[in-house]
C-alpha atoms as a PDB file:
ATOM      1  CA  UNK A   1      19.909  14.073   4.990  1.00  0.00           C
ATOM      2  CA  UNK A   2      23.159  12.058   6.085  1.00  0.00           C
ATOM      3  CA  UNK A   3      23.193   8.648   6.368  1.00  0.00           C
ATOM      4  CA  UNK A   4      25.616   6.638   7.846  1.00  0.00           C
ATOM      5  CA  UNK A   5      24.578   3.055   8.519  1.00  0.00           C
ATOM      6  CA  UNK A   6      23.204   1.499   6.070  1.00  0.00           C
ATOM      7  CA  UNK A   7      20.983  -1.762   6.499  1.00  0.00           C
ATOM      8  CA  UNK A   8      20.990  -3.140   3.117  1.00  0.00           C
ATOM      9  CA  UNK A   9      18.832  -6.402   2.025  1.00  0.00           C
ATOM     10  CA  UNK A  10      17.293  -7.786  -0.648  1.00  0.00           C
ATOM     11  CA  UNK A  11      14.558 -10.507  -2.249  1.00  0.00           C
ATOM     12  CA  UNK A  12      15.231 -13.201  -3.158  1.00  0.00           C
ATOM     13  CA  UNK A  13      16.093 -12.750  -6.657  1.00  0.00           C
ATOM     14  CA  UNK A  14      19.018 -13.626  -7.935  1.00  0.00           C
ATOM     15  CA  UNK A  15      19.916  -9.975  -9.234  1.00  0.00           C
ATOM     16  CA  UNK A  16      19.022  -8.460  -6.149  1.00  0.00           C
ATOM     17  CA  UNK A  17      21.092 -11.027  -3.658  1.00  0.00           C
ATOM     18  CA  UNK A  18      24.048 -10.189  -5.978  1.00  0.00           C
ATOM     19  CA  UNK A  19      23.682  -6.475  -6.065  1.00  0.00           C
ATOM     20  CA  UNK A  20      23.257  -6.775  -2.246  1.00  0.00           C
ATOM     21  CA  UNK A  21      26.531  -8.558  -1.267  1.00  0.00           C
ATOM     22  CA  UNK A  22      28.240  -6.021  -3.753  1.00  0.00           C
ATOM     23  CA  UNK A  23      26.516  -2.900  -1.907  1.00  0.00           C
ATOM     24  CA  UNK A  24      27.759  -4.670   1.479  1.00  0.00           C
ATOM     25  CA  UNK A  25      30.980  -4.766   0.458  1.00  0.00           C
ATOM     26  CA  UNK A  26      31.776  -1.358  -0.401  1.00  0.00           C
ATOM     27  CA  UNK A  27      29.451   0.466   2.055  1.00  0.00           C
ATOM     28  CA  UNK A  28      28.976  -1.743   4.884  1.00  0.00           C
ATOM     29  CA  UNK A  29      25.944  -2.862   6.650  1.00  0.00           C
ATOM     30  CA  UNK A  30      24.350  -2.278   9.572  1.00  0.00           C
ATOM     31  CA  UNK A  31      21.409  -4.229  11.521  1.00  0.00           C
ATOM     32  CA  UNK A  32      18.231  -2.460  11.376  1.00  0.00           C
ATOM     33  CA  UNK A  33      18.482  -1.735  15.800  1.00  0.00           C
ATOM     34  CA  UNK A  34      21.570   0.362  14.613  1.00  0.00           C
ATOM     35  CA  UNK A  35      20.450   1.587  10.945  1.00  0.00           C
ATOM     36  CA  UNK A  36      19.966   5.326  10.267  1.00  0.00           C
ATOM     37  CA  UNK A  37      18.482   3.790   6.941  1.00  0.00           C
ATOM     38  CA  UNK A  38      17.324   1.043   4.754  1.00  0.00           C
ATOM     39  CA  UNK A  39      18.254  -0.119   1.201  1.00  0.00           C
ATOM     40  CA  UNK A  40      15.941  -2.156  -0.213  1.00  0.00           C
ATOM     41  CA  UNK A  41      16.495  -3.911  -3.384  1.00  0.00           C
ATOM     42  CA  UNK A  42      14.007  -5.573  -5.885  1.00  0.00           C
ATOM     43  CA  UNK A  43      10.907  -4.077  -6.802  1.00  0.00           C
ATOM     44  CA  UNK A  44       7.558  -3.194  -5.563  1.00  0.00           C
ATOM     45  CA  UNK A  45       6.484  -5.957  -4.009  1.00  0.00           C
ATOM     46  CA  UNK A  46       9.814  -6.221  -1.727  1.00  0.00           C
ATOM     47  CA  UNK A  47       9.580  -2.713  -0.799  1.00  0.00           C
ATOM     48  CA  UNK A  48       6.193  -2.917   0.492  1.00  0.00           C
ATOM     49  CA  UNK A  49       7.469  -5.712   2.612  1.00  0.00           C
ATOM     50  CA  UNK A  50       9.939  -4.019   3.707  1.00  0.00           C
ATOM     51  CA  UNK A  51       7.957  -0.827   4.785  1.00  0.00           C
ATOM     52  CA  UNK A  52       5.593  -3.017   6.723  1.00  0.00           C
ATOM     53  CA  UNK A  53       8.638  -5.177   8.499  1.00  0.00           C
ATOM     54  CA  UNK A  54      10.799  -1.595   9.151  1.00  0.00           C
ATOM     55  CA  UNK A  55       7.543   0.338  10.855  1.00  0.00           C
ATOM     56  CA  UNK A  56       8.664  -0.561  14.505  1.00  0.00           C
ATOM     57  CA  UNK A  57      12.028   1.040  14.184  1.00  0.00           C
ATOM     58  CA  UNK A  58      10.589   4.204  12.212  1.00  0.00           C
ATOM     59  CA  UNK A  59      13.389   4.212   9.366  1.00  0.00           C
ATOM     60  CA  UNK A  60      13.298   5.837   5.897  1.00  0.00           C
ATOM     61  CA  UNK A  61      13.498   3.344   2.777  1.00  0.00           C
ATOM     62  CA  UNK A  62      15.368   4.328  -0.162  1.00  0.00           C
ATOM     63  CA  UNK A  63      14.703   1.861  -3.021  1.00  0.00           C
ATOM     64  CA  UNK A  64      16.752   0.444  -6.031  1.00  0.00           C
ATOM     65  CA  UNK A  65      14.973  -1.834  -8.684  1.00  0.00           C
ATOM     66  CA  UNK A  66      16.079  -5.096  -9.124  1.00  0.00           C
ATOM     67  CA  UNK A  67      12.830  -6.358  -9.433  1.00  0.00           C
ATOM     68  CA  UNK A  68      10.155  -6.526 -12.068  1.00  0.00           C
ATOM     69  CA  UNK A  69       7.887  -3.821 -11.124  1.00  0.00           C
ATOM     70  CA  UNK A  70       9.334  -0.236 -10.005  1.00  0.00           C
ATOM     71  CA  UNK A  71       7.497   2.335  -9.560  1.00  0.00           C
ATOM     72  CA  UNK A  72       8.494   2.278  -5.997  1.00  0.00           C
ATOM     73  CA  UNK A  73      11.991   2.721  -6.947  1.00  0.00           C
ATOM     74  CA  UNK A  74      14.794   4.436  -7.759  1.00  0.00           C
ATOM     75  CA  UNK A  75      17.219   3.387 -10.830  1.00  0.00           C
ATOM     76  CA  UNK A  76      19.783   1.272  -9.329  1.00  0.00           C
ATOM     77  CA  UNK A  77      23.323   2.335  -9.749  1.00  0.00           C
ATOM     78  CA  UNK A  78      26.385   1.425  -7.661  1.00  0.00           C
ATOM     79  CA  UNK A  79      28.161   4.629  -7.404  1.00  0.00           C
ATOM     80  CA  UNK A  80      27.395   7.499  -5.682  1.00  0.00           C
ATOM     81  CA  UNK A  81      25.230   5.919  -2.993  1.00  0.00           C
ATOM     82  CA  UNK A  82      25.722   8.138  -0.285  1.00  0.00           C
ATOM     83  CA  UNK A  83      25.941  10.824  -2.345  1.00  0.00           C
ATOM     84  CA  UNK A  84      22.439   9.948  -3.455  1.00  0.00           C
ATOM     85  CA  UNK A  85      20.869   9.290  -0.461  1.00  0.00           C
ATOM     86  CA  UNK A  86      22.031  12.992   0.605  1.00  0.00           C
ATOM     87  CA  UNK A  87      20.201  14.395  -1.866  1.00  0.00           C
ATOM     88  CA  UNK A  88      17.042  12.242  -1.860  1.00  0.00           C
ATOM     89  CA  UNK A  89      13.610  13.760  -1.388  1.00  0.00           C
ATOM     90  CA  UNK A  90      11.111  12.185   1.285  1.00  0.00           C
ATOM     91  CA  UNK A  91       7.625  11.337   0.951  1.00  0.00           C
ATOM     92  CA  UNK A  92       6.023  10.556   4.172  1.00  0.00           C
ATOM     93  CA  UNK A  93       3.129   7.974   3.674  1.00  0.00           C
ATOM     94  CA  UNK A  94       0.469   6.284   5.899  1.00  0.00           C
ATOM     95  CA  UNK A  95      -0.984   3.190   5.831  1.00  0.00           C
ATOM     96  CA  UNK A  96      -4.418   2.379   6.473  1.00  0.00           C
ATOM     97  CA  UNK A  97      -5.867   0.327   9.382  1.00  0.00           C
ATOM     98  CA  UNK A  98      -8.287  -2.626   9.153  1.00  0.00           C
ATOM     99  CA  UNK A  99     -10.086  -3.899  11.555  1.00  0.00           C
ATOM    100  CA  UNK A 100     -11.725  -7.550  10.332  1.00  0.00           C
ATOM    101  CA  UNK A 101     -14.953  -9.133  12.106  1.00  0.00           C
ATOM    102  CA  UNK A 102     -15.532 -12.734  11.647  1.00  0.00           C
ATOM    103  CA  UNK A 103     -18.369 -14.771  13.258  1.00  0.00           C
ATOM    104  CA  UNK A 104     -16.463 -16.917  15.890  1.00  0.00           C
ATOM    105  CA  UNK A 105     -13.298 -15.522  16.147  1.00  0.00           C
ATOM    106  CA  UNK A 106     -11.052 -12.758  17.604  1.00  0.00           C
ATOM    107  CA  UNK A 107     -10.801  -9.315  15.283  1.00  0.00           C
ATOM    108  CA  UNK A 108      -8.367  -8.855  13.081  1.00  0.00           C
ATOM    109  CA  UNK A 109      -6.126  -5.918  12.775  1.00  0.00           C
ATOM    110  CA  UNK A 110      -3.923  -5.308   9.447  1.00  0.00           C
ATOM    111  CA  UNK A 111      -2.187  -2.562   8.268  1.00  0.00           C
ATOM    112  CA  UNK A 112      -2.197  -1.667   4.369  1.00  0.00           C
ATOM    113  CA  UNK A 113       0.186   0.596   2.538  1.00  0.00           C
ATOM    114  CA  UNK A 114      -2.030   0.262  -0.936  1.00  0.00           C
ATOM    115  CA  UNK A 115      -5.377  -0.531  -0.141  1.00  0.00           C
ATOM    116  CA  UNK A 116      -7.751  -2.776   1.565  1.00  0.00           C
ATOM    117  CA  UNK A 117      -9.633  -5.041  -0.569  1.00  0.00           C
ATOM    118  CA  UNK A 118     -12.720  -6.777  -0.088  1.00  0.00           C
ATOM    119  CA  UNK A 119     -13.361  -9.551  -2.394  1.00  0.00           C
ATOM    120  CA  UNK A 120     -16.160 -12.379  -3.151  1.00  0.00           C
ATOM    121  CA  UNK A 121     -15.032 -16.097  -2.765  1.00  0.00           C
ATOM    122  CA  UNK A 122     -17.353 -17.751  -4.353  1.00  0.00           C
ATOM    123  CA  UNK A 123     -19.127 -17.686  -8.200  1.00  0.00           C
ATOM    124  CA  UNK A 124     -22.025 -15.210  -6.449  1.00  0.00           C
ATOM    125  CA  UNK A 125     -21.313 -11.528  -6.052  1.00  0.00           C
ATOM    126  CA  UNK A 126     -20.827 -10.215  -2.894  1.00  0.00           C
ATOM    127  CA  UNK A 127     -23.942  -7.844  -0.925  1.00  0.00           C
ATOM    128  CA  UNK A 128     -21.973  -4.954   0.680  1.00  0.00           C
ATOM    129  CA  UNK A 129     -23.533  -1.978   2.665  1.00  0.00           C
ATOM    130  CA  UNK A 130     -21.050   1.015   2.461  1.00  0.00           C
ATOM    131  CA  UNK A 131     -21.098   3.116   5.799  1.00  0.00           C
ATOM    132  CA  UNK A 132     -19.229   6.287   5.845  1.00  0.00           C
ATOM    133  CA  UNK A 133     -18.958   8.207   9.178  1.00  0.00           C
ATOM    134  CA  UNK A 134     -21.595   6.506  10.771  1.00  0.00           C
ATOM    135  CA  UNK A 135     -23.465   7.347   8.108  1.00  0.00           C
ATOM    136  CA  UNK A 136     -25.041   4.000   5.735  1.00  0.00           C
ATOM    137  CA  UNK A 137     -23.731   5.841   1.775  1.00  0.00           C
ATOM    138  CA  UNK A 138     -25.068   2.412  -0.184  1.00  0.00           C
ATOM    139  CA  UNK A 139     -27.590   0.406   1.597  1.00  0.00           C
ATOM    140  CA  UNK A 140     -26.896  -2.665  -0.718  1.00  0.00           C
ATOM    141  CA  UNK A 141     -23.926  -2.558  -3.268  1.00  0.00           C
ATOM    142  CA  UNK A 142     -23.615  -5.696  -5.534  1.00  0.00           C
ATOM    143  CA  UNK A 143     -20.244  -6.580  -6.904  1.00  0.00           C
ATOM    144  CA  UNK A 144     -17.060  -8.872  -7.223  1.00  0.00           C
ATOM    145  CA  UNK A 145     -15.905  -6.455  -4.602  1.00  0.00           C
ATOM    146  CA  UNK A 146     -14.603  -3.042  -3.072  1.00  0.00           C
ATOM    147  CA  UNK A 147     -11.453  -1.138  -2.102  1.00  0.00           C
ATOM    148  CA  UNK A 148      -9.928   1.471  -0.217  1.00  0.00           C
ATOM    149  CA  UNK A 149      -6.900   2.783  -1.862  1.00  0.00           C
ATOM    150  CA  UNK A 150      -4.377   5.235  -0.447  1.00  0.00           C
ATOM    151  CA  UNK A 151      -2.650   7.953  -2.838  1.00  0.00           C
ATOM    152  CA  UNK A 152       0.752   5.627  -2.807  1.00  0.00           C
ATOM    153  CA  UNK A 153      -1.339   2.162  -3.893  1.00  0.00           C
ATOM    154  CA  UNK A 154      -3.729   4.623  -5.957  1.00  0.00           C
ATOM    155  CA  UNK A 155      -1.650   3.543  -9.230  1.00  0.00           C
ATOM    156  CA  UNK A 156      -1.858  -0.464  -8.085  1.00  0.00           C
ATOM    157  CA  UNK A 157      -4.919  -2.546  -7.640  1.00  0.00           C
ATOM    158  CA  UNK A 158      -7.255   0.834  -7.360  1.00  0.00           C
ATOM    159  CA  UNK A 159      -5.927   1.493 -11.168  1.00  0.00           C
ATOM    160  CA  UNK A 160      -6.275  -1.678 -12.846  1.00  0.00           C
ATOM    161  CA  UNK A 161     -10.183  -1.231 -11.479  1.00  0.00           C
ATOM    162  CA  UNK A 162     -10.173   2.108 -12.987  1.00  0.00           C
ATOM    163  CA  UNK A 163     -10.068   4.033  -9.773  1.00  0.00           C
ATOM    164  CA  UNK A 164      -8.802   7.699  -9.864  1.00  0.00           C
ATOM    165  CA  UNK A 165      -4.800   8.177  -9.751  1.00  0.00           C
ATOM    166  CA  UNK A 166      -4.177  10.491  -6.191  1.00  0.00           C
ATOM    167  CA  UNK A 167      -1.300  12.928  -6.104  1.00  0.00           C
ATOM    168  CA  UNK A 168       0.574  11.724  -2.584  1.00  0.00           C
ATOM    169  CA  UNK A 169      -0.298  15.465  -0.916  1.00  0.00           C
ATOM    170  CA  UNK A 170      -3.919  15.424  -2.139  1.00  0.00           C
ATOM    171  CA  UNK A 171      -4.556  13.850   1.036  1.00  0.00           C
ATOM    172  CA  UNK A 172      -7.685  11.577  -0.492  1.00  0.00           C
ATOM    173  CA  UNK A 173      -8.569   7.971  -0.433  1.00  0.00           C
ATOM    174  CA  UNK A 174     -10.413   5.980  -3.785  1.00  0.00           C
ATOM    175  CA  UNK A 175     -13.247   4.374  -2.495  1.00  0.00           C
ATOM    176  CA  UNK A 176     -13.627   1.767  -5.895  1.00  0.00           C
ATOM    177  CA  UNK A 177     -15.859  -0.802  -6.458  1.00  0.00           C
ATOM    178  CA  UNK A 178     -14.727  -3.713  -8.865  1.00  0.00           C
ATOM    179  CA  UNK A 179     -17.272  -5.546 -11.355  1.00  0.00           C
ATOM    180  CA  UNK A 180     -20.050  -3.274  -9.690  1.00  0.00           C
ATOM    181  CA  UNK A 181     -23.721  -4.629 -10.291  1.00  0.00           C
ATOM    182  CA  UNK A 182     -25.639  -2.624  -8.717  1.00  0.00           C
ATOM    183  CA  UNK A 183     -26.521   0.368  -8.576  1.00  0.00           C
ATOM    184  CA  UNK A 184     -24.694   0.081 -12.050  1.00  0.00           C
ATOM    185  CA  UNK A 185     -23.678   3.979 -12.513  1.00  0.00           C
ATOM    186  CA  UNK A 186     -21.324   4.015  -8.876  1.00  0.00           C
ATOM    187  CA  UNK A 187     -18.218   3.798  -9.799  1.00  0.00           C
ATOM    188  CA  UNK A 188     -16.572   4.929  -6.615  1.00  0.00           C
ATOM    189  CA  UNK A 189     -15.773   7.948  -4.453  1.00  0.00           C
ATOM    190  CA  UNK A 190     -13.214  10.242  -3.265  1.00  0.00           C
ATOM    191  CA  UNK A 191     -13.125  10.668   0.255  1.00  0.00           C
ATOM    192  CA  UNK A 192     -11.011  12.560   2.765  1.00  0.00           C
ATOM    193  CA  UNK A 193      -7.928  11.232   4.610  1.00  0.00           C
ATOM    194  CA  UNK A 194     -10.227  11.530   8.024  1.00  0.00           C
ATOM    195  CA  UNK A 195     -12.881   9.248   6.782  1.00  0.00           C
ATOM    196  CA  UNK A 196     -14.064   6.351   8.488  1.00  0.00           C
ATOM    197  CA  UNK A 197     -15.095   3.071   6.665  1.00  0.00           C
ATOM    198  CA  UNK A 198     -17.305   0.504   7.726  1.00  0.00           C
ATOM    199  CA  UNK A 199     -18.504  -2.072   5.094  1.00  0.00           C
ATOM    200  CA  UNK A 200     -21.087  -4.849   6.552  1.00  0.00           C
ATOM    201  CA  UNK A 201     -21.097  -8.213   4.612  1.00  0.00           C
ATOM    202  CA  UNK A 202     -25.028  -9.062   3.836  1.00  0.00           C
ATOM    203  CA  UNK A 203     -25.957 -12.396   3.088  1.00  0.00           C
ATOM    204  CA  UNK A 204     -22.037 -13.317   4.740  1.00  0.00           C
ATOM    205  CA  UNK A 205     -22.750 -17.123   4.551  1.00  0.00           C
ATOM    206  CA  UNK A 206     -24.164 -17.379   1.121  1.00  0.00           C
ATOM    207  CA  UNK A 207     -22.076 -15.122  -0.310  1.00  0.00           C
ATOM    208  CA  UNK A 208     -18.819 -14.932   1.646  1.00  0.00           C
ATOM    209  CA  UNK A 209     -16.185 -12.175   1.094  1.00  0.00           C
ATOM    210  CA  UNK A 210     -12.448 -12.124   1.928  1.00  0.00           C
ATOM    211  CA  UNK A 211     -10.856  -8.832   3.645  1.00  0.00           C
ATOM    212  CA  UNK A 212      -6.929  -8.065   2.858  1.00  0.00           C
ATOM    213  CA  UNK A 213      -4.850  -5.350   3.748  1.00  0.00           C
ATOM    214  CA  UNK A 214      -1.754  -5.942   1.203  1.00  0.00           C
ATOM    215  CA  UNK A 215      -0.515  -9.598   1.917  1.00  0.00           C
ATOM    216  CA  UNK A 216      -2.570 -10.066   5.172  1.00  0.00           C
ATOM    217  CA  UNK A 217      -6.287 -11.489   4.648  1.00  0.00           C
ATOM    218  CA  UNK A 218      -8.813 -12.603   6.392  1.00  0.00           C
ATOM    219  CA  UNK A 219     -11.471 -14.773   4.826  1.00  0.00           C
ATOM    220  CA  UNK A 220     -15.569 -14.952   5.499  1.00  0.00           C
ATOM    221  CA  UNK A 221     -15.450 -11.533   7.335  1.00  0.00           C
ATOM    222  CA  UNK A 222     -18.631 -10.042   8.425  1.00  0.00           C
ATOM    223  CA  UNK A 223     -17.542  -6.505   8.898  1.00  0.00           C
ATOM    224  CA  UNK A 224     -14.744  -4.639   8.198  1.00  0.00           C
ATOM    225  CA  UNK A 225     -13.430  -1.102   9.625  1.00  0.00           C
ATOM    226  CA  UNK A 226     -10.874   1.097   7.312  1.00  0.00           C
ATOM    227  CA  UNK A 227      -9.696   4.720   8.624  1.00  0.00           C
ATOM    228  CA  UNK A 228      -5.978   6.237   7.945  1.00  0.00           C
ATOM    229  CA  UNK A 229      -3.494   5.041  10.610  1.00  0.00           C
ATOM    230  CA  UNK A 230      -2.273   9.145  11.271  1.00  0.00           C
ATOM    231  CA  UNK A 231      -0.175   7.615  14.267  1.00  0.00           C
ATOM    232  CA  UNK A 232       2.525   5.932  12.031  1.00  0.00           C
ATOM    233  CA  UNK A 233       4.252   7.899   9.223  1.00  0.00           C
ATOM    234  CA  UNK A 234       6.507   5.682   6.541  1.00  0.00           C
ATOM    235  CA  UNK A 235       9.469   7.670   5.023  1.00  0.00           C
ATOM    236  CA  UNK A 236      10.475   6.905   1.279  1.00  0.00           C
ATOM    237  CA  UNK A 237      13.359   8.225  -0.383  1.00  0.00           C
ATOM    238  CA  UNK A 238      13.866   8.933  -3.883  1.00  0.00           C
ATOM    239  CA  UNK A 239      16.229  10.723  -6.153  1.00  0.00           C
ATOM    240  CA  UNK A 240      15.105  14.292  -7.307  1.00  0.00           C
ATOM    241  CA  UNK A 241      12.633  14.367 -10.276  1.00  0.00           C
ATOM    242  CA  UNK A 242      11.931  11.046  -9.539  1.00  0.00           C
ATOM    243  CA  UNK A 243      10.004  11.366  -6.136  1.00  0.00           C
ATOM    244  CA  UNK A 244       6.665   9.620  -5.322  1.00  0.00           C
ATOM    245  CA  UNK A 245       4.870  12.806  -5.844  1.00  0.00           C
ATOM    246  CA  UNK A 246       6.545  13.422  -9.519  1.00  0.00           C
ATOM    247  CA  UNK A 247       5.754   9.237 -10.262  1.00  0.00           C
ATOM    248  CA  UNK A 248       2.201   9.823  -9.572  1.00  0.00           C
ATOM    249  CA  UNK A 249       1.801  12.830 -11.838  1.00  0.00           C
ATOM    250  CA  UNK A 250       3.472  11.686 -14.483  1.00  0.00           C
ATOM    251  CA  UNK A 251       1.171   8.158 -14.236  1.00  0.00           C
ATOM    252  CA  UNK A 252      -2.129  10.325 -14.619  1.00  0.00           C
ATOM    253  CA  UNK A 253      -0.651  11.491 -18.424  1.00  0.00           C
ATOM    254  CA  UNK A 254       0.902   8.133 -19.854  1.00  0.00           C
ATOM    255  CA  UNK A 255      -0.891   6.446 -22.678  1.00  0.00           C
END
């Protein structure tokens, strides 16, 4: 791959703004309407708002930490930046697509590039009933919550609530509960890219739950759809060894 406009930005961080106005300098910047790619600096956290502001104009993300967390992103170095970006490898993601019910008011559609996670609000567990194709899977799961993680956000939230780590080409979703209740000895599911969610909220006004999709949420939902968006594909570049794919292997053997 060649690049030759760059659109480079940055957080807010202090780091990152000054890396960013050196990057400018030397290799120029272009608007994202006349980018052939972006450079995002900081760390996770700005890259996955980055991927989510860049989806309308479909470009490819190549990522440099100067941040806190990284596993997004590649070392940052100043020299050789086109030379890198030449020789980057690309992952092609998707995010998921919720769809959010709430008593009263209009549905709410959010995309997530981790995971969708449902969450109670209140000191009483949540009452969830776990459709899968149509199909009721749990008729009453009690818990602090649930999520749907996609291979890329696999090693994020889905982790911490020991869900399963998913290589990017597995083409899998974790399906993981978080404080589970009942029935005690779920602790989650794998289920196929094609697989459509539903999760119903029992008992919604005594127990409320909150529905987000990264940094969008949506409180006292009532029912909330989840399926793979297939119709938008998110490009991120990475150095070689160091690819999304490699990052995820290597996460499922650290100690």
């Amino acid at each position: 791959m060649r690049f030759k406009n760059l659109s480079i930005e940055a957080s807010d961080a202090p780091d990152a703004q000054a890396a960013c106005r050196r990057l400018r300098h030397r290799y120029g910047h272009a608007p994202r309407g006349e980018a052939d790619c972006i450079v995002a600096l900081g760390g996770d956290g700005f890259m996955l708002q980055t991927l989510h502001q860049s989806m309308a104009h479909r470009l490819p993300v190549y990522g440099m930490n100067r941040g806190t967390v990284g596993f997004l992103m590649n070392n940052y170095a100043e020299d050789g930046l086109l030379e890198r970006l030449a020789a980057a490898k690309d992952a092609v993601i998707n995010p998921l697509r919720m769809t959010a019910q709430t008593p009263g008011k209009p549905d709410r559609v959010a995309l997530a590039i981790n995971e969708v996670a449902l969450l109670r609000e209140t000191r009483q567990a949540a009452k969830l009933r776990v459709w899968i194709d149509g199909e009721v899977q749990l008729d009453e799961l009690i818990c602090d919550g649930v999520m749907l993680a996609t291979p890329a956000g696999s090693t994020a939230y889905n982790h911490s609530a020991h869900g399963p780590i998913i290589p990017i080409r597995a083409r899998l979703l974790a399906l993981t509960p978080v404080a589970v209740f009942r029935p005690r000895r779920w602790r989650g599911a794998l289920l196929p890219y094609e697989a459509e969610v539903r999760i119903d909220i029992l008992d919604q006004f005594k127990r409320p739950v909150s529905a987000t999709a990264d940094h969008v949420e949506v409180r006292d939902a009532g029912r909330v759809d989840i399926a793979l968006a297939s119709d938008i594909d998110l490009h991120l570049l990475h150095d070689p060894g160091q690819s999304l794919e490699d990052r995820v292997i290597r996460e499922q053997f650290s100690v």
